[in-house]
Every structure is written in structure tokens, then in C-alpha cells.
Protein backbone atom coordinates (compact mmCIF):
# COMPACT_ATOMS: atom_id res chain seq x y z
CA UNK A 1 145.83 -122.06 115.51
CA UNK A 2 144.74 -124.72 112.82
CA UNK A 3 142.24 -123.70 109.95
CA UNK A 4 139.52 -126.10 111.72
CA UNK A 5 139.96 -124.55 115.39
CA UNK A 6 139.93 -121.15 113.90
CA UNK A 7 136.39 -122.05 111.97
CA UNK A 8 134.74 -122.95 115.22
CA UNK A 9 135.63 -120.36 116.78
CA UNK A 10 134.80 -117.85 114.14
CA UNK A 11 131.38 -120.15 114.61
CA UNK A 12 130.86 -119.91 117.78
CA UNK A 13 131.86 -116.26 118.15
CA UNK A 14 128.45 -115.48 115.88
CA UNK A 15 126.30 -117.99 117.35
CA UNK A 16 126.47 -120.53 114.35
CA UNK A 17 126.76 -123.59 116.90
CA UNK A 18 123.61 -124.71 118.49
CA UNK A 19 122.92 -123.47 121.88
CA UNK A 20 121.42 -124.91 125.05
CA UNK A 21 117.57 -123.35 125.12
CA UNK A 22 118.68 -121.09 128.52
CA UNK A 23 121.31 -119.52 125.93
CA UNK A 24 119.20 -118.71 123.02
CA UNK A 25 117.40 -115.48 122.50
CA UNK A 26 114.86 -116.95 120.11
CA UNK A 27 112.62 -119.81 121.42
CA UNK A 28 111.06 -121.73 119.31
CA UNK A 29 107.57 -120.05 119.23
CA UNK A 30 109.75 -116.47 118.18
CA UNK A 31 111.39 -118.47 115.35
CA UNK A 32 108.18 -119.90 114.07
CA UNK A 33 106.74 -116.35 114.15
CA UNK A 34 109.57 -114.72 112.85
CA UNK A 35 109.03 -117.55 109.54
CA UNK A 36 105.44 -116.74 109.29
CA UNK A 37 105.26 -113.34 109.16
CA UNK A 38 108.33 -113.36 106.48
CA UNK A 39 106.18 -115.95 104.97
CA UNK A 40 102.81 -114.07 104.59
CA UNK A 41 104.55 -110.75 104.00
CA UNK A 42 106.33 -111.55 101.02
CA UNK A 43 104.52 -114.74 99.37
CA UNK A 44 100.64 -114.04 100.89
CA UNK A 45 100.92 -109.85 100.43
CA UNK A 46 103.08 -109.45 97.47
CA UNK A 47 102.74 -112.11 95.52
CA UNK A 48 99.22 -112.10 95.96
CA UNK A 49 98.69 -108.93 95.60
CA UNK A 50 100.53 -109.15 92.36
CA UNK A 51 98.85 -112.22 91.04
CA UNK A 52 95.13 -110.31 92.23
CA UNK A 53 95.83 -107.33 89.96
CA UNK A 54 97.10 -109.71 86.78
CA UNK A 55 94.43 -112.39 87.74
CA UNK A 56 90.72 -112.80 88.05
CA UNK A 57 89.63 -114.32 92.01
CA UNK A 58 89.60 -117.99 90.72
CA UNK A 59 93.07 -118.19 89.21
CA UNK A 60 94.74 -115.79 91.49
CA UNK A 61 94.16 -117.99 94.39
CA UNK A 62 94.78 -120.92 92.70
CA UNK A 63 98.24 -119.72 91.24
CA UNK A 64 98.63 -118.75 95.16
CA UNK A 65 97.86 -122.19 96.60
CA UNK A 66 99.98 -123.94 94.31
CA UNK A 67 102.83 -121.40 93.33
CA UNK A 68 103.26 -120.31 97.45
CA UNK A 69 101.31 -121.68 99.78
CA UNK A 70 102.71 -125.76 99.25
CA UNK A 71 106.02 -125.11 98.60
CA UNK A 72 105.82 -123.04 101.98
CA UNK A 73 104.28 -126.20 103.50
CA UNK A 74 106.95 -127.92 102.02
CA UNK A 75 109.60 -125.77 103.81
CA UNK A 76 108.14 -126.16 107.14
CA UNK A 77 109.86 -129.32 108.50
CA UNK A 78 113.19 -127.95 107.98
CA UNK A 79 112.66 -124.88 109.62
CA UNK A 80 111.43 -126.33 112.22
CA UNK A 81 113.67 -128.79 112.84
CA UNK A 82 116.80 -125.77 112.64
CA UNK A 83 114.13 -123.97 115.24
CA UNK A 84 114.14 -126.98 117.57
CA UNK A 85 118.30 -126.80 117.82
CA UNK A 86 118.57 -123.17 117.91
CA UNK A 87 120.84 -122.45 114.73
CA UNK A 88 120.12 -120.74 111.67
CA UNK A 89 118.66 -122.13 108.81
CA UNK A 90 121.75 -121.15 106.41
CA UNK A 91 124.13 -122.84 108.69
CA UNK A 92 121.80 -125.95 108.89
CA UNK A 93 122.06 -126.40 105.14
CA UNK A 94 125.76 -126.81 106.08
CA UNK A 95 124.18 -130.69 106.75
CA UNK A 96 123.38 -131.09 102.76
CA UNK A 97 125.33 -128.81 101.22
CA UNK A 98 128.33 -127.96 103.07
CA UNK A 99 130.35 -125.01 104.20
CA UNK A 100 131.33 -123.30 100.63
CA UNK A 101 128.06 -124.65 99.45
CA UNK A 102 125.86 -123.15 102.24
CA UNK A 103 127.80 -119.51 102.25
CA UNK A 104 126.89 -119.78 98.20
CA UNK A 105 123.26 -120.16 98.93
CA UNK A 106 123.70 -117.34 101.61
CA UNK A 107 124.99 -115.11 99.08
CA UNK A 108 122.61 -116.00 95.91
CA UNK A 109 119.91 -116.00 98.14
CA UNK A 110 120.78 -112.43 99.64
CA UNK A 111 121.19 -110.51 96.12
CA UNK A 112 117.93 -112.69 95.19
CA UNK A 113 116.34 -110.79 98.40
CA UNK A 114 117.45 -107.66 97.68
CA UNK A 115 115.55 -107.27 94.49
CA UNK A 116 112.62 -108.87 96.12
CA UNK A 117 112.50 -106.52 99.49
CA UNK A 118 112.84 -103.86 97.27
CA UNK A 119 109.68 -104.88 95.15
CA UNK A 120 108.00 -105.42 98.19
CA UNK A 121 108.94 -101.99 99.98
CA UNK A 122 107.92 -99.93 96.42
CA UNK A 123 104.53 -101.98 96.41
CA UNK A 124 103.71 -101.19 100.18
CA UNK A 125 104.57 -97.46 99.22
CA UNK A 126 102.21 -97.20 96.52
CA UNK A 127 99.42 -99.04 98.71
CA UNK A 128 99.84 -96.40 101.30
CA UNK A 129 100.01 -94.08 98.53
CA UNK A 130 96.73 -94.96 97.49
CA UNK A 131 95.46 -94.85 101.39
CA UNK A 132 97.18 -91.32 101.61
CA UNK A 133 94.64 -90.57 98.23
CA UNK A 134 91.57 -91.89 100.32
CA UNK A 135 92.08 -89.76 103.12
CA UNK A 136 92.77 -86.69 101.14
CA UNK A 137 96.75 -85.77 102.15
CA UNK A 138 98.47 -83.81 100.80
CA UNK A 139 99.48 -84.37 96.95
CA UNK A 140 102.97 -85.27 97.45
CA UNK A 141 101.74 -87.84 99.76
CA UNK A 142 98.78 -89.32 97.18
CA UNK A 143 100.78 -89.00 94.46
CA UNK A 144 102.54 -92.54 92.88
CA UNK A 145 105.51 -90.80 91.66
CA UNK A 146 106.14 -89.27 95.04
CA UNK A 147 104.43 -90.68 97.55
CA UNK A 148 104.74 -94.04 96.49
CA UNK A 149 108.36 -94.39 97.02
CA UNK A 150 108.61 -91.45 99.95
CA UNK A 151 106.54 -93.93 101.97
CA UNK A 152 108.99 -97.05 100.86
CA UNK A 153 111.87 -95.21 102.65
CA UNK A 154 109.77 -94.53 105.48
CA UNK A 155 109.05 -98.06 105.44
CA UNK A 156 112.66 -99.37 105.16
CA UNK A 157 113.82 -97.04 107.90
CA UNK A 158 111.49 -98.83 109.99
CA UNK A 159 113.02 -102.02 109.34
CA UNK A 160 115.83 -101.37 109.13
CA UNK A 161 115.42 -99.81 112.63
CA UNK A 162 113.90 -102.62 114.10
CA UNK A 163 116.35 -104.94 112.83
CA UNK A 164 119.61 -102.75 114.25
CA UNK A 165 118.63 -103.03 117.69
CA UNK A 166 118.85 -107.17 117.21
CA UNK A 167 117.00 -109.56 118.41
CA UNK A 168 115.02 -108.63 121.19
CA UNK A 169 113.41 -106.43 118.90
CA UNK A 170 112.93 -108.47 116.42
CA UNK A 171 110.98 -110.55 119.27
CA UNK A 172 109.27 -107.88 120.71
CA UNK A 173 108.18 -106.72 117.07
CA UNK A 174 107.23 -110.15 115.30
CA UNK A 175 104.97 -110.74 118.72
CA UNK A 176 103.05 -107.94 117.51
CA UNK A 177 102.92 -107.85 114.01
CA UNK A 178 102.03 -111.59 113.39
CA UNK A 179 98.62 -111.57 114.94
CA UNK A 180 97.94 -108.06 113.19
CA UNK A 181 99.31 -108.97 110.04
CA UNK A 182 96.73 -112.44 110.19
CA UNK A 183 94.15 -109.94 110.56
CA UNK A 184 95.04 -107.83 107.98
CA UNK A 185 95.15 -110.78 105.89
CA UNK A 186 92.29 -112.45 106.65
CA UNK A 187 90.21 -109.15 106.29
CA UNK A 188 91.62 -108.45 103.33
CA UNK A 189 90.43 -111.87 102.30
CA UNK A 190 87.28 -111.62 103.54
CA UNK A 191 86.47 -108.46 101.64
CA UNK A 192 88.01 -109.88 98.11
CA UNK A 193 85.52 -113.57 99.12
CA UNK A 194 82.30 -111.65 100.45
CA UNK A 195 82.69 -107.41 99.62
């Protein structure tokens, strides 16, 4: 078998080819909320909540605006345009940057994620932390050098078992947690703006 018949099959064999929309799992409404709630948890949440603590209101949601929000607005298009055709947005970049260039990006861009889900995970572990202190658990629980990143394992576990049963939980999950999370982050807005 050639080199270029054995690449589309290897392609095609992971679902890297676009499918017909009666073959794909993800519609186009699950893909947009799959982005979105990757997109408020880790540039609205963490980064946010990391600029709030260094910032006062004014900056903070400037630096927010300007250093997430618009280049997120600026990413839109493409993802939805890799949405609309049903393949994934590291094999659309195959278009601009080609096959050794796109598995590149894959790979910076995972050991760039890794660092950054595991910033995220610690910081979610000392906010429940600090909601384990307001309740009154147990020390262990309240405390940020235990129960800070006790409750980031708990959280990755969860992930990571939503994520292992593929993509029909991913669906049934992000259908779910995207109109919670907007709450949470609206009300959490609403309480910095008005509280």
C-alpha cells in the first residue's frame, strides 16, 4: 500500500475526514457548546479569576475583554466553519499549515494544555477548598494544603471519566454544564458588579 493510501486510511480510521451530518456524533450545536464551555472555563473562570485577585474591578475586566474575550471572538469563524464540516479543528489547520505542521501545533499545543488544565484543576480545588471552609467540613477538607489539591483529583477523575466514555458523554455532559456554567458566571458577575 502507498504512503498516501495508507494516510487516508489511517484518517479515516479516526474520523479525521469530514463526515456526512447522519454520520457524525457531534452536530453542530454540541460542537459550539463543547467550544464555549472550554472557552468560559478556562479564559472567563481562570483567567479571570486570576486577573480579579491581582486586579482592581476596572482593570480586571478590561485586561479580560481585551486579553480573552476578542481574541476568542476572533477564533470563532474558524471553529465554526471546522463545526459546519464535521472535522476537528487540528486537522482543519492541515488547510494552512499542513500535515507535519498541524501534528506540531497538536503537540505544542497539548504540553501547553497540560500545564494550563493543571492550573485550572489546583485553582478549582482551592475554590472548593474555601467552600468546604464556609460550610464547616472537616479540616482536611478546608484546609489549602490538603483540601485544595484532594478536591483537584476529585475533579480530574471526573473528567477524566466523562471524557473515557467518548462522545456521547461528552454531549450528554456539555448539554448540561453550559447553561449552568452561564449561570454560574453570570452570578458570579452579578455579585462582583452589584454585591
Amino acid at each position: 500500500m502507498s504512503k498516501e493510501n495508507s494516510s487516508i486510511s489511517k484518517d479515516v480510521a479516526f474520523g479525521f475526514l469530514p463526515a456526512s451530518k447522519s454520520d457524525r456524533i457531534f452536530n453542530l450545536r454540541d460542537l459550539i457548546l463543547v467550544q464555549v464551555v472550554i472557552g468560559l472555563s478556562s479564559f472567563g473562570l481562570l483567567t479571570g479569576g486570576y486577573t480579579g485577585t491581582m486586579l482592581d474591578l476596572k482593570h480586571s475586566l478590561a485586561a479580560i475583554l481585551f486579553g480573552n474575550a476578542f481574541p476568542m471572538l476572533l477564533i470563532v469563524p474558524i471553529t465554526l466553519y471546522f463545526a459546519r464540516y464535521g472535522i476537528d479543528t487540528f486537522v482543519g489547520f492541515r488547510s494552512s499549515l499542513g500535515y507535519l505542521g498541524s501534528n506540531i501545533f497538536f503537540f505544542v499545543f497539548l504540553i501547553l494544555t497540560l500545564g494550563y488544565i493543571s492550573i485550572a484543576l489546583f485553582m478549582s480545588g482551592q475554590a472548593l477548598a474555601e467552600a468546604a471552609n464556609w460550610i464547616r467540613m472537616p479540616g482536611f477538607f478546608s484546609s489549602q494544603t490538603t483540601g485544595a489539591p484532594f478536591f483537584a483529583i476529585v475533579l480530574f477523575i471526573c473528567a477524566f471519566l466523562v471524557t473515557v466514555r467518548g462522545p456521547i458523554a461528552i454531549q450528554k455532559y456539555t448539554t448540561v454544564a453550559v447553561p449552568a456554567f452561564l449561570v454560574l458566571m453570570f452570578g458570579l458577575l452579578a455579585i462582583v458588579l452589584f454585591g
